[in-house]
Protein backbone atom coordinates (compact mmCIF):
# COMPACT_ATOMS: atom_id res chain seq x y z
CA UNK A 1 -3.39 -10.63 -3.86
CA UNK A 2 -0.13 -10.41 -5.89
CA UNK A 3 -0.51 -6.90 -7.22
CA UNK A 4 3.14 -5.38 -8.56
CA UNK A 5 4.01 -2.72 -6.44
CA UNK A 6 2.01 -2.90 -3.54
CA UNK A 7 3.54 -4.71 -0.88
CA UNK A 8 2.66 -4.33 2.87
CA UNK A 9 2.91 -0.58 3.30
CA UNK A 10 1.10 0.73 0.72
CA UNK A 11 -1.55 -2.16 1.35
CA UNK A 12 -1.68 -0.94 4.70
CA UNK A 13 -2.12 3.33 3.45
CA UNK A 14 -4.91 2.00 1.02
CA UNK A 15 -6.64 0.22 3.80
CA UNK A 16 -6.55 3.18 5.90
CA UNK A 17 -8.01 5.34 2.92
CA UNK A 18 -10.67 3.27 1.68
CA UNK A 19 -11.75 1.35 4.82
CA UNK A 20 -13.12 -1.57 2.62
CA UNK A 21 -12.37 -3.89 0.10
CA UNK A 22 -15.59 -2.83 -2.08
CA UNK A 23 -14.34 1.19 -2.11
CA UNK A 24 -10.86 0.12 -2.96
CA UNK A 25 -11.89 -2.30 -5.38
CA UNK A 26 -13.87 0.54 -7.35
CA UNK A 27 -10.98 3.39 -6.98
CA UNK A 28 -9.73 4.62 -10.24
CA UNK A 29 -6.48 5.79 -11.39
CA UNK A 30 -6.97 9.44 -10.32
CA UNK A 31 -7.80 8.75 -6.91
CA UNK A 32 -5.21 5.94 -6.12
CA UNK A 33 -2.53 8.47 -7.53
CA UNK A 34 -3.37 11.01 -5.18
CA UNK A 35 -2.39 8.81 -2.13
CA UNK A 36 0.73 9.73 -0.64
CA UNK A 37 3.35 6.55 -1.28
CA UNK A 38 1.20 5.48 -3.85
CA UNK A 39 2.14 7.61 -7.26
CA UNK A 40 1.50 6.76 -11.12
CA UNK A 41 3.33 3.55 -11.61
CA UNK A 42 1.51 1.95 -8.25
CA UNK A 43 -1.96 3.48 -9.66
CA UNK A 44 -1.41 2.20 -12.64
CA UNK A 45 -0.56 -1.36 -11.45
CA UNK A 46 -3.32 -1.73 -9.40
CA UNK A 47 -5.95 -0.42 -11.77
CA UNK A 48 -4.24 -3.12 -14.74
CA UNK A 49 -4.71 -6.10 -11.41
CA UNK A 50 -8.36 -5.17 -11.03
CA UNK A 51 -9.04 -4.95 -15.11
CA UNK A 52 -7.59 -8.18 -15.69
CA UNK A 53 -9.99 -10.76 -16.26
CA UNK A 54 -8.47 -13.79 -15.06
CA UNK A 55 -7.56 -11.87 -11.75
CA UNK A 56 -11.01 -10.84 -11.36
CA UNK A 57 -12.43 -14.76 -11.96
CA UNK A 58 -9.56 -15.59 -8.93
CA UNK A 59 -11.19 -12.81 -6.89
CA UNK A 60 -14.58 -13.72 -7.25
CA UNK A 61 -13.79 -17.66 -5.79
CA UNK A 62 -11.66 -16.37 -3.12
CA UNK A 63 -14.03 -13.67 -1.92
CA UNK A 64 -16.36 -16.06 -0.28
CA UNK A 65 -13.50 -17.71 1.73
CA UNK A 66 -11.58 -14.35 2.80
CA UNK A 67 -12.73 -12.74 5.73
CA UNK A 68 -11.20 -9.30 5.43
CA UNK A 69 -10.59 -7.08 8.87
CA UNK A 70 -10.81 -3.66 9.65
CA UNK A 71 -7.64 -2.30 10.53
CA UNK A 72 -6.59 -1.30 13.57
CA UNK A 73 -5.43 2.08 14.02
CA UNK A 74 -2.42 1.65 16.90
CA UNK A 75 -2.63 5.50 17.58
CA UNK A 76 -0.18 6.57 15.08
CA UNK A 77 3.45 6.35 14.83
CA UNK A 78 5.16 8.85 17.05
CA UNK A 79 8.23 8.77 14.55
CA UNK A 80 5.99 9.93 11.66
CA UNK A 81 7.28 12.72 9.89
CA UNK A 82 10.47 12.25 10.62
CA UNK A 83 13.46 12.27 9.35
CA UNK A 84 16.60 10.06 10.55
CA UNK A 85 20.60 10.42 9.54
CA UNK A 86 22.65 7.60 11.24
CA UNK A 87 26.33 8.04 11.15
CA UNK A 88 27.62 5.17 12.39
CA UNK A 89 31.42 6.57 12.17
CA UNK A 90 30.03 9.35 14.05
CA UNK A 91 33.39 10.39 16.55
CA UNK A 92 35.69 8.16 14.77
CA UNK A 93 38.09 9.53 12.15
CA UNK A 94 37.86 7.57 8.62
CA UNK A 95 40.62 8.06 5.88
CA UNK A 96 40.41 6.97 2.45
C-alpha cells in the first residue's frame, strides 16, 4: 500500500496482531505503538496513510479487486529470540 515505514516485516507483525484488514484499518496510534517493531514514528506513519484522503479514495477502488489472505502461521521461527555474533576473523590474527 506504500505506507513509510512499514515494509514486509512489520506488515507481516500487524497481520499477525490484527488478523484483518478492517481491525487494522481502525487501529489508532496507541495501539499500533504498543506492537513490538512497530514504535512512534511507524504509528505515526501509518495513522497519517489511513487519514489521508486521497489514500483513502485509492483504498476504496482497490478494495473490491484485492483479495486479502489470512496468514499462515509456519509454526514459529525456532531462531526467535535470539541473538547472533558472527566473527568472521574468528581464529585468524588481524593487525591494524
Amino acid at each position: 500500500m506504500g505506507i513509510r515505514h512499514v515494509g514486509e516485516e512489520t506488515a507481516e507483525l500487524l497481520a499477525k496482531r490484527f488478523g484483518t484488514f478492517a481491525k487494522f484499518q481502525k487501529a489508532k496510534f496507541e495501539e499500533l505503538e504498543q506492537i513490538e517493531g512497530v514504535g512512534e514514528v511507524v504509528a505515526k506513519s501509518i495513522v497519517d496513510w489511513f487519514e489521508n484522503k486521497d489514500n483513502h479514495l485509492e483504498l476504496e477502488g482497490l478494495l473490491p479487486f484485492l483479495q486479502i489472505q489470512k496468514l499462515e502461521n509456519s509454526g514459529g521461527n525456532k531462531f526467535a529470540g535470539m541473538t547472533f555474533c558472527f566473527d568472521w576473523n574468528s581464529g585468524k590474527h588481524v593487525s591494524r
